[in-house]
C-alpha atoms as a PDB file:
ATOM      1  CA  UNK A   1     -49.393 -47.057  12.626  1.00  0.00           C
ATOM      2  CA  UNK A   2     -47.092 -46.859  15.692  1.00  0.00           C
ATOM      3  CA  UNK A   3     -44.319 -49.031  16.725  1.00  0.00           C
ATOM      4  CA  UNK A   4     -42.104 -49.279  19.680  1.00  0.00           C
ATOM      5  CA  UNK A   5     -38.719 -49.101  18.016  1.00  0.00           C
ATOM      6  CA  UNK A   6     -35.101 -48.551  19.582  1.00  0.00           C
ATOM      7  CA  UNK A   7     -36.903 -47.361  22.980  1.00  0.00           C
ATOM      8  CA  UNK A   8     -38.852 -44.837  21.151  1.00  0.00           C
ATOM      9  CA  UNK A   9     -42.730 -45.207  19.851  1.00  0.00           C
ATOM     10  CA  UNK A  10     -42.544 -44.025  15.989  1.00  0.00           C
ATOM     11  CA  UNK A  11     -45.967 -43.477  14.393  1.00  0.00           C
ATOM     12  CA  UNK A  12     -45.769 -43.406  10.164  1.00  0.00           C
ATOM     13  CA  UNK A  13     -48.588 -43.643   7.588  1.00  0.00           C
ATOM     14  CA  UNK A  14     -48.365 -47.084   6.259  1.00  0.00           C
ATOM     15  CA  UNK A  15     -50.559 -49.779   4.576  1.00  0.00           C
ATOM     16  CA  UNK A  16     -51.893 -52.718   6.924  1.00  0.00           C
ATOM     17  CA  UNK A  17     -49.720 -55.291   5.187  1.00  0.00           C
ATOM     18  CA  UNK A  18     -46.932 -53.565   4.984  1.00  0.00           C
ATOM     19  CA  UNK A  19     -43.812 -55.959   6.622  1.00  0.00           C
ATOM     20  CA  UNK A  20     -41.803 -54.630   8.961  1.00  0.00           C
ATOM     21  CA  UNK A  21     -38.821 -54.474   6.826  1.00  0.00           C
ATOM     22  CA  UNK A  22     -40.196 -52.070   4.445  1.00  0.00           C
ATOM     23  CA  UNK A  23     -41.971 -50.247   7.636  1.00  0.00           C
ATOM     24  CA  UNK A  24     -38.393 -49.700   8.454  1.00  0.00           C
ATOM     25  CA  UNK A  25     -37.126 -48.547   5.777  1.00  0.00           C
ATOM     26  CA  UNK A  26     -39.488 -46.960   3.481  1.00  0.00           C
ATOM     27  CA  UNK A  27     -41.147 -45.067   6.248  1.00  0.00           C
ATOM     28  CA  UNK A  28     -38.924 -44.705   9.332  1.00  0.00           C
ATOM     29  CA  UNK A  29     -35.917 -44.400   6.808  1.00  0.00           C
ATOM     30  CA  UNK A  30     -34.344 -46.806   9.386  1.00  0.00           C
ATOM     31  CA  UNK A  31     -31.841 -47.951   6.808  1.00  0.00           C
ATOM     32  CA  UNK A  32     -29.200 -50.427   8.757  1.00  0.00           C
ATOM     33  CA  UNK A  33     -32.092 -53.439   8.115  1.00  0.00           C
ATOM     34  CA  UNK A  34     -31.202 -54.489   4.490  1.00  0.00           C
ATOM     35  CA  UNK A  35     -33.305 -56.140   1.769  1.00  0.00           C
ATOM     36  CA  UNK A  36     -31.632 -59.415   0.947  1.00  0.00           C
ATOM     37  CA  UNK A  37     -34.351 -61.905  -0.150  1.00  0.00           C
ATOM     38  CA  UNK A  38     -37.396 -61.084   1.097  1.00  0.00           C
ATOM     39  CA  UNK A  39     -38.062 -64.627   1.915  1.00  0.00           C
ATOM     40  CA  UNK A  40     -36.563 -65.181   5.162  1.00  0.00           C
ATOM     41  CA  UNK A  41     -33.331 -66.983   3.771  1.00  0.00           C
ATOM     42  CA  UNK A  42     -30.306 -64.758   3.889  1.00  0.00           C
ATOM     43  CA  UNK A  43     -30.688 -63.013   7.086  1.00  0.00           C
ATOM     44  CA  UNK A  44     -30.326 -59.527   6.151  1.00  0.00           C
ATOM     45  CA  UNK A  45     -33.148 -58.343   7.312  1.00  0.00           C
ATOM     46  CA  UNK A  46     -33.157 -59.543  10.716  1.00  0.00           C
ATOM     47  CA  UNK A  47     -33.982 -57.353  14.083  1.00  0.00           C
ATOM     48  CA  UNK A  48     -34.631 -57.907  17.418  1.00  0.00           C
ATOM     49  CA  UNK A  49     -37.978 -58.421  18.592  1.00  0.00           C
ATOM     50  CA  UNK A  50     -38.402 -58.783  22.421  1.00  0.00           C
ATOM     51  CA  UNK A  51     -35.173 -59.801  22.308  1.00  0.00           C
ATOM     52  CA  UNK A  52     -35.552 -62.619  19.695  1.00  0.00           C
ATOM     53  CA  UNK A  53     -33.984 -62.315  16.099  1.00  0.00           C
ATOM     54  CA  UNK A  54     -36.566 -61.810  13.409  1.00  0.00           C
ATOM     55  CA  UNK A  55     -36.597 -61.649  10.193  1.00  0.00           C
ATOM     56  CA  UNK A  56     -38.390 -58.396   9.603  1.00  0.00           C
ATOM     57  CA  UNK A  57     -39.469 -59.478   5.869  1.00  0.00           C
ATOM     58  CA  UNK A  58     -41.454 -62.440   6.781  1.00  0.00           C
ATOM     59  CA  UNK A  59     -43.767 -60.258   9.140  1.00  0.00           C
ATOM     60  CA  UNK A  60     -45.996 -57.134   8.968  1.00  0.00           C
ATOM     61  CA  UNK A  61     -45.429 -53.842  10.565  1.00  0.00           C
ATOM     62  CA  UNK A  62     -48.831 -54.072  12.196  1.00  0.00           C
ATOM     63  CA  UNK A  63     -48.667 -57.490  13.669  1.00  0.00           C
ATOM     64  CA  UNK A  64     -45.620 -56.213  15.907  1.00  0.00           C
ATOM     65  CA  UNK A  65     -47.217 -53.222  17.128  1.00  0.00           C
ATOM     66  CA  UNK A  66     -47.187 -53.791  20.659  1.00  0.00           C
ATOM     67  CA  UNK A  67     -43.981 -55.536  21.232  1.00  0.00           C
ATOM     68  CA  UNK A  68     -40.179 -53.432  21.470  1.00  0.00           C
ATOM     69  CA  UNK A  69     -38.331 -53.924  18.207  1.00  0.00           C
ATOM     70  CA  UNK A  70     -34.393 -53.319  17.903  1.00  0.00           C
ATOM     71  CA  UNK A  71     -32.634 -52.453  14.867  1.00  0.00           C
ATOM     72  CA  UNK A  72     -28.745 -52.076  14.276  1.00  0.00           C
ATOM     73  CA  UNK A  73     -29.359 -48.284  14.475  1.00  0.00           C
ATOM     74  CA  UNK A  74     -30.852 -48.511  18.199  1.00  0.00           C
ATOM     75  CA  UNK A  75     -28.095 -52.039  19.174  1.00  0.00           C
ATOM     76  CA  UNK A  76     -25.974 -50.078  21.737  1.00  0.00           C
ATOM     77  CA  UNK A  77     -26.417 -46.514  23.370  1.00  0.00           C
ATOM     78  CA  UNK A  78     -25.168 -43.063  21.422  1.00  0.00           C
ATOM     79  CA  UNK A  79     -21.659 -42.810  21.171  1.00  0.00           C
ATOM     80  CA  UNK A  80     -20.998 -46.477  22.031  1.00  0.00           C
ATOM     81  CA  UNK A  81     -20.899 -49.807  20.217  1.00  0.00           C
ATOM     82  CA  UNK A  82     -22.621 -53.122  21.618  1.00  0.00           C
ATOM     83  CA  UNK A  83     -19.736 -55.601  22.725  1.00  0.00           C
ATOM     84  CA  UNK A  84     -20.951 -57.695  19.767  1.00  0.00           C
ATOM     85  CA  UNK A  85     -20.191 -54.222  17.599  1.00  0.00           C
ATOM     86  CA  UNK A  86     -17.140 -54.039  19.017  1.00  0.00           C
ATOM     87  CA  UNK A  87     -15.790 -57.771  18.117  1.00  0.00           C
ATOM     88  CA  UNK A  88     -16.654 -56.961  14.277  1.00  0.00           C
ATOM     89  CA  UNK A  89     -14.694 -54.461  14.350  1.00  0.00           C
ATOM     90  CA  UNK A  90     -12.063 -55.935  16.129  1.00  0.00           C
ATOM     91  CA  UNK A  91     -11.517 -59.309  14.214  1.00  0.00           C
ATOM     92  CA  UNK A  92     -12.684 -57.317  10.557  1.00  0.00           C
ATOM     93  CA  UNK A  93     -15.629 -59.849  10.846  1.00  0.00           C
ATOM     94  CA  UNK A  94     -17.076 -57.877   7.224  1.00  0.00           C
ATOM     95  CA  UNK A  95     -15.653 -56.982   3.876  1.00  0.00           C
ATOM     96  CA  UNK A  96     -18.929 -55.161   1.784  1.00  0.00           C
ATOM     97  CA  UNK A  97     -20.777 -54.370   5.358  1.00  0.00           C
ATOM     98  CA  UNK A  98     -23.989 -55.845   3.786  1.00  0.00           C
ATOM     99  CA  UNK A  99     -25.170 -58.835   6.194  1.00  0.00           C
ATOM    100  CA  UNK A 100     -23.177 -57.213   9.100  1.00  0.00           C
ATOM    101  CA  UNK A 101     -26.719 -55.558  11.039  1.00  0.00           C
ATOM    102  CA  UNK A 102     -28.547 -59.175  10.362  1.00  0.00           C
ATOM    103  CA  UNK A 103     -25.489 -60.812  11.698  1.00  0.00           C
ATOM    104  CA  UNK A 104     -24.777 -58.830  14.899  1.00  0.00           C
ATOM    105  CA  UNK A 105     -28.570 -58.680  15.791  1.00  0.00           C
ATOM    106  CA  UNK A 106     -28.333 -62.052  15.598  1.00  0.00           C
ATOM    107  CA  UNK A 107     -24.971 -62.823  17.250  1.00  0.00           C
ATOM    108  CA  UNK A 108     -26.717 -60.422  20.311  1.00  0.00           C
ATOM    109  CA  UNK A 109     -29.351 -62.815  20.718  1.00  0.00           C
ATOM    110  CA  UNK A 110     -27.236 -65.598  20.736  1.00  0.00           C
ATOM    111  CA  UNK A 111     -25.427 -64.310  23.154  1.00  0.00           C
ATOM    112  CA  UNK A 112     -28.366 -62.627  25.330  1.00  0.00           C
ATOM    113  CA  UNK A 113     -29.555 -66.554  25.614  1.00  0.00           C
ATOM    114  CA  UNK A 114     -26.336 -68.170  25.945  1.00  0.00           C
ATOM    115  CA  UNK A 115     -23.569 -66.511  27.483  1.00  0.00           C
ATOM    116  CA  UNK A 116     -20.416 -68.916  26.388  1.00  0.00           C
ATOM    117  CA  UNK A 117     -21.322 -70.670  23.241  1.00  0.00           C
ATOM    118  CA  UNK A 118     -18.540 -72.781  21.247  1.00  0.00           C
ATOM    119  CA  UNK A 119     -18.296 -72.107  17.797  1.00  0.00           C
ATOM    120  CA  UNK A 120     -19.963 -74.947  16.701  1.00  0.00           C
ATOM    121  CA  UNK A 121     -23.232 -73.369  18.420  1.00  0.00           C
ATOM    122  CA  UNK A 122     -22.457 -70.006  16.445  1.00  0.00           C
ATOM    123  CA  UNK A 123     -22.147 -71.955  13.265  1.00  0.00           C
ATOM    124  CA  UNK A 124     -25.418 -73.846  13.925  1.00  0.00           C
ATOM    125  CA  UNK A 125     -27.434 -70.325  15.221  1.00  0.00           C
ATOM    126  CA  UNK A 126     -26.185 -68.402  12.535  1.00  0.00           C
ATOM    127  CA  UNK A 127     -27.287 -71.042   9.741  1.00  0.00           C
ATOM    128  CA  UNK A 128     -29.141 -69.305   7.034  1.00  0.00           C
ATOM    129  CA  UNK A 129     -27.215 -66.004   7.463  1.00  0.00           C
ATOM    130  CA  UNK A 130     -25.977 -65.394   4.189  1.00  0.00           C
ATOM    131  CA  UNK A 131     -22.432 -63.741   4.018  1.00  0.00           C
ATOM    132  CA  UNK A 132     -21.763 -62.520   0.150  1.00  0.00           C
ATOM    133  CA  UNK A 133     -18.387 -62.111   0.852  1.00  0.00           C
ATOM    134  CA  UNK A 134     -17.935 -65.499   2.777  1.00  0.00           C
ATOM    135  CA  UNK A 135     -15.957 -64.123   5.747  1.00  0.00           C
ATOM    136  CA  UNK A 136     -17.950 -66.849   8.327  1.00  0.00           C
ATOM    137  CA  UNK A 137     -14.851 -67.399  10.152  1.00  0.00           C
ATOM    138  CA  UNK A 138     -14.236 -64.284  11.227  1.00  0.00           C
ATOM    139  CA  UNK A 139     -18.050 -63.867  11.833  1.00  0.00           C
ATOM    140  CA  UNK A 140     -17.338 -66.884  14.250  1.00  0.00           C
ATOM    141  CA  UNK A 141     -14.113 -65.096  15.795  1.00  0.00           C
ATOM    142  CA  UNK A 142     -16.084 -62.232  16.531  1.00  0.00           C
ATOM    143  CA  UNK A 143     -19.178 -63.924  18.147  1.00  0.00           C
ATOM    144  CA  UNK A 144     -16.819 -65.882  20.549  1.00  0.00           C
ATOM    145  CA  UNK A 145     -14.665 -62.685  21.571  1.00  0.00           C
ATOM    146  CA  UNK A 146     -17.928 -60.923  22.092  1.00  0.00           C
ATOM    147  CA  UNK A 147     -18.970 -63.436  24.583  1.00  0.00           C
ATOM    148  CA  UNK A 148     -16.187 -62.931  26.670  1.00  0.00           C
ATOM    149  CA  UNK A 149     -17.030 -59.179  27.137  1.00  0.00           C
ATOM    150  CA  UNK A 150     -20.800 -60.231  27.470  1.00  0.00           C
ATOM    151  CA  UNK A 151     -19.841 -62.545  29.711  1.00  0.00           C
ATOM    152  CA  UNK A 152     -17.440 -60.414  31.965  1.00  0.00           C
ATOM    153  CA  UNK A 153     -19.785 -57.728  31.812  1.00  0.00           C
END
């Protein structure tokens, strides 16, 4: 099977109905996606796909084949961080790291389709992101400084 993933097309020996999350990881040993649920709840598993958040659990490898699929690995250029990246780090916007990829994919779509939203519109986009460590206030923080630099940019 081949996919179009971070700009590059990555071919791997995997069954038909294999989702895309274990596609990732299992067989691209893409890593930054995370397990969380595997029912489309929590989040962690999210990518971009065309530009829309996914979750990559609820779909298979196969039926994604022709379209351009981000992960948090392929986000922002090498040797750079994505503006959204950036505000994470900036505001500590994570304690255990493990819904930060799901989040920021997520906060970059957001952001791709609306430039300057108010935190109430993060809160609402980012509901059903799971944070273990409950640090959605900073999460908030970092979406709305990263729209400034999105928006400047």
């Amino acid at each position: 099977m081949k996919l179009n993933v971070n700009g590059h097309v990555l071919t791997a020996q995997a069954p038909g109905e294999t989702t895309l999350l274990s596609f990732l990881r299992d067989f691209l040993h893409l890593t930054g996606t995370k397990y969380g649920c595997g029912e489309g709840a929590c989040g962690a598993c999210s990518v971009l796909i065309d530009g829309h958040e996914t979750r990559a659990c609820l779909v298979t490898a196969a039926s994604v084949a022709t379209q351009h699929i981000v992960t948090i690995e392929g986000l922002a250029p090498e040797g750079h961080l994505h503006p959204v990246q950036q505000a994470f780090l900036d505001v500590e916007a994570f304690q255990c790291g493990f819904c930060t990829p799901g989040m920021i994919l997520a906060s970059t779509a957001l952001l791709a389709a609306n430039k300057a939203p108010t935190s109430a519109q993060v809160h609402d986009f980012l509901q059903g992101h799971i944070c273990r460590c409950g640090t959605y206030p900073r999460i908030v923080e970092a979406v709305l400084l990263a729209s400034k630099a999105v928006h400047h940019a």
